[in-house]
N, C-alpha and C. Protein backbone atom coordinates (compact mmCIF):
# COMPACT_ATOMS: atom_id res chain seq x y z
N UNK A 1 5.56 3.78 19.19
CA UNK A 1 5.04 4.18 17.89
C UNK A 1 5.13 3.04 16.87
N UNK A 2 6.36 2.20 16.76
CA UNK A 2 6.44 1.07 16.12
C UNK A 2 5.33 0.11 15.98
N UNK A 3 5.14 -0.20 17.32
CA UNK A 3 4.06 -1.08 17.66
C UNK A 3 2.26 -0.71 16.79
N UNK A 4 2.07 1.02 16.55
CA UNK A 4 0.96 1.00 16.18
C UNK A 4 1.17 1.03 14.33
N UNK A 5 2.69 1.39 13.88
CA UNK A 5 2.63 1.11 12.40
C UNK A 5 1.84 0.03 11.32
N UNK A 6 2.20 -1.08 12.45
CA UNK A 6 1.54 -2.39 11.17
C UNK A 6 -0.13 -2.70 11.55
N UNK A 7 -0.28 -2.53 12.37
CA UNK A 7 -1.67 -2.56 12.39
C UNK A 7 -2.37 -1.04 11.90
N UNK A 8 -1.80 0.17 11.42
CA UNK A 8 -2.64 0.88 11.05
C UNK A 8 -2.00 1.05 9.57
N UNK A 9 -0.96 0.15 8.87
CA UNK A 9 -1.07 -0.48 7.33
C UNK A 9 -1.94 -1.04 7.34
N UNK A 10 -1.98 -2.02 8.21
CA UNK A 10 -3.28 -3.57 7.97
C UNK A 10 -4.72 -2.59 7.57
N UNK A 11 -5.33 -1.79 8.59
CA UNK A 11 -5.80 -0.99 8.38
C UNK A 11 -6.07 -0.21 6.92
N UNK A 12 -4.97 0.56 6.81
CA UNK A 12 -5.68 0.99 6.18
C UNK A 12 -5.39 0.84 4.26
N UNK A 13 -4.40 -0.53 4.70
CA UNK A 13 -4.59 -1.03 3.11
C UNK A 13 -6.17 -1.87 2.88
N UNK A 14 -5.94 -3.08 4.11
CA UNK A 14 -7.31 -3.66 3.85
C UNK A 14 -8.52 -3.15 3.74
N UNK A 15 -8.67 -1.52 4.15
CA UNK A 15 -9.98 -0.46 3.87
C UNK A 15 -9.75 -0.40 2.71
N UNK A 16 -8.96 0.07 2.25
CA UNK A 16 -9.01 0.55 0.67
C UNK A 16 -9.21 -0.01 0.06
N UNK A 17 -8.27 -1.49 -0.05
CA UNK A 17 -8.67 -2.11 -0.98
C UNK A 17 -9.64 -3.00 -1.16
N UNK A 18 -10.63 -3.31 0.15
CA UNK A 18 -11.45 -3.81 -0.18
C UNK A 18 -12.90 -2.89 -0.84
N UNK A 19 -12.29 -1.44 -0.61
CA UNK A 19 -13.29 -0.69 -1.50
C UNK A 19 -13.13 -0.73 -2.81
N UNK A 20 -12.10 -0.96 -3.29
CA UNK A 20 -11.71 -1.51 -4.88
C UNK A 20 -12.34 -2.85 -5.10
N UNK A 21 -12.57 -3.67 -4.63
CA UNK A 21 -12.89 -4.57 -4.86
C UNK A 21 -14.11 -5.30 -4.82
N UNK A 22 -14.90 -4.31 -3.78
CA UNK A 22 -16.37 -3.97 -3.47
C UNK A 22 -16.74 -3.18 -5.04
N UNK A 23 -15.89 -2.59 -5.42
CA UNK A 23 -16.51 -1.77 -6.58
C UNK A 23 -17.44 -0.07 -6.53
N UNK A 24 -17.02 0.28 -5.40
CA UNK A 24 -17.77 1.27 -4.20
C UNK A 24 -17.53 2.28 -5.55
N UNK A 25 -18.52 2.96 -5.59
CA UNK A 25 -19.49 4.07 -6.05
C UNK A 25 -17.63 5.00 -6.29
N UNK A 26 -17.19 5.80 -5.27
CA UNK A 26 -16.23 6.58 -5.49
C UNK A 26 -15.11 5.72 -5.90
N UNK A 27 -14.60 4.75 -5.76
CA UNK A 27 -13.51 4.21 -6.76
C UNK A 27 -13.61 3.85 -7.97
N UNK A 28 -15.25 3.76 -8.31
CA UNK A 28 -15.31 3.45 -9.89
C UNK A 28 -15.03 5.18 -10.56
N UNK A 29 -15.56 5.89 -9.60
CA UNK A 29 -15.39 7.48 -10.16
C UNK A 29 -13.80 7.50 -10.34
N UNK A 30 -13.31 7.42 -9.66
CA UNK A 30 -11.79 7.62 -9.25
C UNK A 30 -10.74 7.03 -10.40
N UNK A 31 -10.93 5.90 -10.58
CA UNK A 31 -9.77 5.02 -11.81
C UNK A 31 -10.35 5.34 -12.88
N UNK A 32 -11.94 5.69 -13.02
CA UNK A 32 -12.55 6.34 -14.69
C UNK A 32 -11.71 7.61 -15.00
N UNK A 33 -11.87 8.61 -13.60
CA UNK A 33 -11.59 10.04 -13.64
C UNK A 33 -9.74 9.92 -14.00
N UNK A 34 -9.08 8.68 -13.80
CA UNK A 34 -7.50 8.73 -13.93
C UNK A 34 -7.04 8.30 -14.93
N UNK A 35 -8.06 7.40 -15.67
CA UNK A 35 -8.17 6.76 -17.10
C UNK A 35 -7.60 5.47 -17.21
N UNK A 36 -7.66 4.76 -15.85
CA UNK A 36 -7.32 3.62 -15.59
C UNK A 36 -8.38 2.46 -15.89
N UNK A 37 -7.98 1.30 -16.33
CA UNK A 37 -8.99 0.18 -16.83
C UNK A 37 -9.30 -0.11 -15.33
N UNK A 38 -10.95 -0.64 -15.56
CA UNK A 38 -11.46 -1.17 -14.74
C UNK A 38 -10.71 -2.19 -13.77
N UNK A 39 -10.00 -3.32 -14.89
CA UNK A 39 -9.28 -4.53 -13.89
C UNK A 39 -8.48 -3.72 -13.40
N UNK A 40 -7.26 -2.57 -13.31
CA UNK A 40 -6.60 -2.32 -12.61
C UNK A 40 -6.92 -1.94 -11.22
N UNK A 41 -7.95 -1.90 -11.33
CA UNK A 41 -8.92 -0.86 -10.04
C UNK A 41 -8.76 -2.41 -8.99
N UNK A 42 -9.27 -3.63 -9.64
CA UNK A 42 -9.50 -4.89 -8.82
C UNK A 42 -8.23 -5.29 -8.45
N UNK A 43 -7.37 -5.05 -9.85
CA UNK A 43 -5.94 -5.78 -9.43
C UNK A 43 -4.99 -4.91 -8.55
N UNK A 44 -5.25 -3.92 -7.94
CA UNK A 44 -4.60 -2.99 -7.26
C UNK A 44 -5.60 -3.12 -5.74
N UNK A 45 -6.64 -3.35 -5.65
CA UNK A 45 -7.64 -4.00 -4.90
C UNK A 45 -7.15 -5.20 -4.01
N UNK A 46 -6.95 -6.05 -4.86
CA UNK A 46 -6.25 -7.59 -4.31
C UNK A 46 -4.82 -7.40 -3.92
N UNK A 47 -4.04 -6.65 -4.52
CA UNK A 47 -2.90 -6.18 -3.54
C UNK A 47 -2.89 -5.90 -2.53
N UNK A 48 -3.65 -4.73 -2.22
CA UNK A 48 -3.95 -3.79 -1.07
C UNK A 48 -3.88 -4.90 -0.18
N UNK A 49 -5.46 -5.94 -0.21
CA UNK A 49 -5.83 -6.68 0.79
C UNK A 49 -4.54 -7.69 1.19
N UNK A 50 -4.25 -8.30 -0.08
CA UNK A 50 -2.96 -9.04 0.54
C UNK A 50 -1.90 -8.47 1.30
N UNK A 51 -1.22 -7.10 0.78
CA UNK A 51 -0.14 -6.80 1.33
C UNK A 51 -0.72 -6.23 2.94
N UNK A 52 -2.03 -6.12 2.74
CA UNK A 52 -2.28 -5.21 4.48
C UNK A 52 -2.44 -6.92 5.46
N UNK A 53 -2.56 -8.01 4.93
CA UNK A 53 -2.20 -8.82 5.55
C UNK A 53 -1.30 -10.07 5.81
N UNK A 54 -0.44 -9.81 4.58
CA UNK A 54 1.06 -10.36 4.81
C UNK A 54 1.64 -9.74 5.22
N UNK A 55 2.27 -8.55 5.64
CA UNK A 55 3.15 -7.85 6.29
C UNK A 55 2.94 -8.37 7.63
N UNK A 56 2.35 -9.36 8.22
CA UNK A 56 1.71 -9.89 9.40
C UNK A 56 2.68 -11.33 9.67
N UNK A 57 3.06 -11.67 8.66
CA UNK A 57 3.50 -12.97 8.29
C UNK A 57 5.39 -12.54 8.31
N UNK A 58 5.78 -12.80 9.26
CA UNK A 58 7.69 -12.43 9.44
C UNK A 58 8.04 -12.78 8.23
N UNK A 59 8.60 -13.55 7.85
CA UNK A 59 9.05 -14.57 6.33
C UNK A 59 9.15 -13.21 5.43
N UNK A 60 8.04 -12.76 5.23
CA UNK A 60 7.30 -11.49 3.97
C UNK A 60 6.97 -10.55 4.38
N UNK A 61 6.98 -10.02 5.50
CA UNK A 61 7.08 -8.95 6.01
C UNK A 61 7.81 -7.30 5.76
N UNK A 62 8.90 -7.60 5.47
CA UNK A 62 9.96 -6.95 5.01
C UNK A 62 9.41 -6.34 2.94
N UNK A 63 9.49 -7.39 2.60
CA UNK A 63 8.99 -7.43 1.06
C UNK A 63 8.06 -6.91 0.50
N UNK A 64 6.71 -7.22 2.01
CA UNK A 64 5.31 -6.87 1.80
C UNK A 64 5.63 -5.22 2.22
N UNK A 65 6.28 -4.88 2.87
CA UNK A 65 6.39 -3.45 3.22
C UNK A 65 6.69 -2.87 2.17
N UNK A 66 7.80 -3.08 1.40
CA UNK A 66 8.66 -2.80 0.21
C UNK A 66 7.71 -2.12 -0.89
N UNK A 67 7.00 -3.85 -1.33
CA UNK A 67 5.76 -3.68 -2.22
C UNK A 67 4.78 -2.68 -1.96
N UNK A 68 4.64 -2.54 -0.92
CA UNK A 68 3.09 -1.81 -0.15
C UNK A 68 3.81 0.15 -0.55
N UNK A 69 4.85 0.35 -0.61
CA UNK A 69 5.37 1.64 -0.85
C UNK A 69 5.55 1.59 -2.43
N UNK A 70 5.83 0.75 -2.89
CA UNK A 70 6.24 0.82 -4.58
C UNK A 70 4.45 1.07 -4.69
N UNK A 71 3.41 1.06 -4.41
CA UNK A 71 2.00 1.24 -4.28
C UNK A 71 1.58 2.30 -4.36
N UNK A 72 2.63 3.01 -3.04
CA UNK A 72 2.33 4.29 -2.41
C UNK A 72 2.85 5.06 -3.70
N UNK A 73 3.88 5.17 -4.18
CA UNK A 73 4.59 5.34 -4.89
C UNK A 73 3.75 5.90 -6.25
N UNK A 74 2.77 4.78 -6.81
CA UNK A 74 1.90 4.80 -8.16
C UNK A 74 0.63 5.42 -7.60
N UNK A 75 0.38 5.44 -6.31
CA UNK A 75 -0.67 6.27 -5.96
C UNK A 75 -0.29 7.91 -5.88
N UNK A 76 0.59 8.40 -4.99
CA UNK A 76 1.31 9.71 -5.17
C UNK A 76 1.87 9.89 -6.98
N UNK A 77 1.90 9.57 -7.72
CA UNK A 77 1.96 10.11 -8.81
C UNK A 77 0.76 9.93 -9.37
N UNK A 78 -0.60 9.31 -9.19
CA UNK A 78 -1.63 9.19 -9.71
C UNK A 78 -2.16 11.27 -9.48
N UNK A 79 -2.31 11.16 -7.77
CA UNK A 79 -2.33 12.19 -7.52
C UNK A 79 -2.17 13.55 -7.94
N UNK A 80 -0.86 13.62 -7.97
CA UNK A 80 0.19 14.37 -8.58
C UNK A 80 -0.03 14.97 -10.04
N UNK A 81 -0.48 13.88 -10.63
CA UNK A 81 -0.05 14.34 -12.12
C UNK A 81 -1.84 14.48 -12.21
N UNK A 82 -2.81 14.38 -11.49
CA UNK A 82 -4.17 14.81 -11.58
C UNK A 82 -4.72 16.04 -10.68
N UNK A 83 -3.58 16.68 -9.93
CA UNK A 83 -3.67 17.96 -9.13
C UNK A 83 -4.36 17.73 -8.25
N UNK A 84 -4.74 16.36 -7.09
CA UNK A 84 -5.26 15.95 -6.19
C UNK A 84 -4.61 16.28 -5.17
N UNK A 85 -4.39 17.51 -4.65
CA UNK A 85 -3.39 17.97 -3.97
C UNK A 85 -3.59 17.18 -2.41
N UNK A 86 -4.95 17.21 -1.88
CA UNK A 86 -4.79 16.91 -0.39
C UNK A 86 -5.14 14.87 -0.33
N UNK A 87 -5.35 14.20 -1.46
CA UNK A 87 -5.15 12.86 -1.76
C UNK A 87 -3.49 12.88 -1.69
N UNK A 88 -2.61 13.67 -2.13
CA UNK A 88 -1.72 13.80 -2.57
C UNK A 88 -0.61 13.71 -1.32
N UNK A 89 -1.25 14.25 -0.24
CA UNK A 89 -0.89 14.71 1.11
C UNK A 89 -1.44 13.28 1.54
N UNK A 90 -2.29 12.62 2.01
CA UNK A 90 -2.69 11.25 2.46
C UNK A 90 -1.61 10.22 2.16
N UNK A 91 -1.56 10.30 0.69
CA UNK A 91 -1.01 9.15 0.34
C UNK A 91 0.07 9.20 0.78
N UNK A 92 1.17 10.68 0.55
CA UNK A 92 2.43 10.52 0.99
C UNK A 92 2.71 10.46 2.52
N UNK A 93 1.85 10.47 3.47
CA UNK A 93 1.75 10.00 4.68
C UNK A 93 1.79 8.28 4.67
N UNK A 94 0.73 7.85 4.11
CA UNK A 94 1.02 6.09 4.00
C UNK A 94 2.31 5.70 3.48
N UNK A 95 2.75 6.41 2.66
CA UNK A 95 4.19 6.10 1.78
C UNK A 95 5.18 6.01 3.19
N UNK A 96 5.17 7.29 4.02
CA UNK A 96 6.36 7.30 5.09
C UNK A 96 5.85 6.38 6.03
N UNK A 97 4.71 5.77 5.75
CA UNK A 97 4.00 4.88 7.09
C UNK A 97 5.26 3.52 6.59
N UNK A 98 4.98 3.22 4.77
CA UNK A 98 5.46 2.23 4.60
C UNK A 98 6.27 1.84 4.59
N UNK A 99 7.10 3.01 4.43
CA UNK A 99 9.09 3.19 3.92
C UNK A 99 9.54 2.95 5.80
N UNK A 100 8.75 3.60 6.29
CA UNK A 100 9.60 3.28 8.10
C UNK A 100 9.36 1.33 8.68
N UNK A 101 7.86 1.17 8.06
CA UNK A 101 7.85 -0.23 8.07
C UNK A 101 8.91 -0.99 7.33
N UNK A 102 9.29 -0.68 6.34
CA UNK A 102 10.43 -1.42 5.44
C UNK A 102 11.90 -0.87 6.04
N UNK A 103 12.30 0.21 6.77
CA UNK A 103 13.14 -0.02 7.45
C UNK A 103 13.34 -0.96 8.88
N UNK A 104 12.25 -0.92 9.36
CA UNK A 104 12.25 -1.99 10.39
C UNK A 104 11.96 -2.91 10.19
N UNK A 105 11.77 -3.89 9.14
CA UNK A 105 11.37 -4.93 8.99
C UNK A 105 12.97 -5.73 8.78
N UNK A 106 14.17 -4.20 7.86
CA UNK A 106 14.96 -5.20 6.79
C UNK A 106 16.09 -6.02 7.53
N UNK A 107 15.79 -6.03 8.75
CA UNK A 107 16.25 -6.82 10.27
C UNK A 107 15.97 -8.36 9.66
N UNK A 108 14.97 -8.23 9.11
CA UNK A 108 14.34 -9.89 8.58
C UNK A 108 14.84 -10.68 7.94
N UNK A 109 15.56 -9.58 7.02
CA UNK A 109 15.83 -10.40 5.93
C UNK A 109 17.61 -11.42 6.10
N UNK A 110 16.75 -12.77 5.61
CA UNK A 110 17.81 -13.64 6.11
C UNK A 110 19.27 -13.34 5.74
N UNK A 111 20.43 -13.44 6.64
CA UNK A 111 21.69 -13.14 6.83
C UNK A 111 22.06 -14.60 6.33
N UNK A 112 23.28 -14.51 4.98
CA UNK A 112 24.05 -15.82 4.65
C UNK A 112 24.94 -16.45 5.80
N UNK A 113 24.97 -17.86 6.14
CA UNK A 113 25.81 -18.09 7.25
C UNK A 113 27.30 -18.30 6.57
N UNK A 114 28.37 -17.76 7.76
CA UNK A 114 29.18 -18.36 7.48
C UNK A 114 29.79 -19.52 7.10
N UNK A 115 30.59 -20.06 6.40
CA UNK A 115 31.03 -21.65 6.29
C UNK A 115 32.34 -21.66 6.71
């Protein structure tokens, strides 16, 4: 199961956010309908794409997971507080996609050596 986690982040951050960034018909509806500025729509866009393909990269892996849930995070309360109940249900599926990636990643993070 591990094995199919990061490739179906890669997935399905780099879908999304390159629909933010495409400017696609339902995300301009979507950040109008939430009362979000336009740039946030792009700058949440260019995240997506980056973090769905640094988490690829060991070094940032761990971090990019981290980030990619603090995401999930502003998306489930976007939801939430707009009564998007079954968006609401999606997102918090990617959230546990991301939070299990950020537990297996935090293996990564460099250990101080002894002296």
């Amino acid at each position: 199961m591990d094995k199919l986690i990061t490739p179906l982040i890669t997935l399905i951050f780099v879908a999304s956010g390159s629909a933010k960034l495409l400017g696609l018909e339902f995300e301009l509806e979507a950040f109008e309908r939430w009362g979000y500025p336009l740039w946030f729509m792009y700058f949440t866009g260019v995240v997506e794409v980056i973090g769905g393909l640094v988490i690829w990269f060991k070094p940032l892996r761990f971090i990019t997971s981290v980030g990619l849930s603090c995401v999930m995070v502003g998306a489930m309360a976007t939801h939430l507080l707009n009564a998007e109940w079954p968006m609401l249900g999606v997102a918090t599926v990617i959230f546990a996609l991301t939070l299990r990636s950020s537990w297996r990643f935090k293996s990564d993070i460099a250990q101080p050596k002894d002296s």
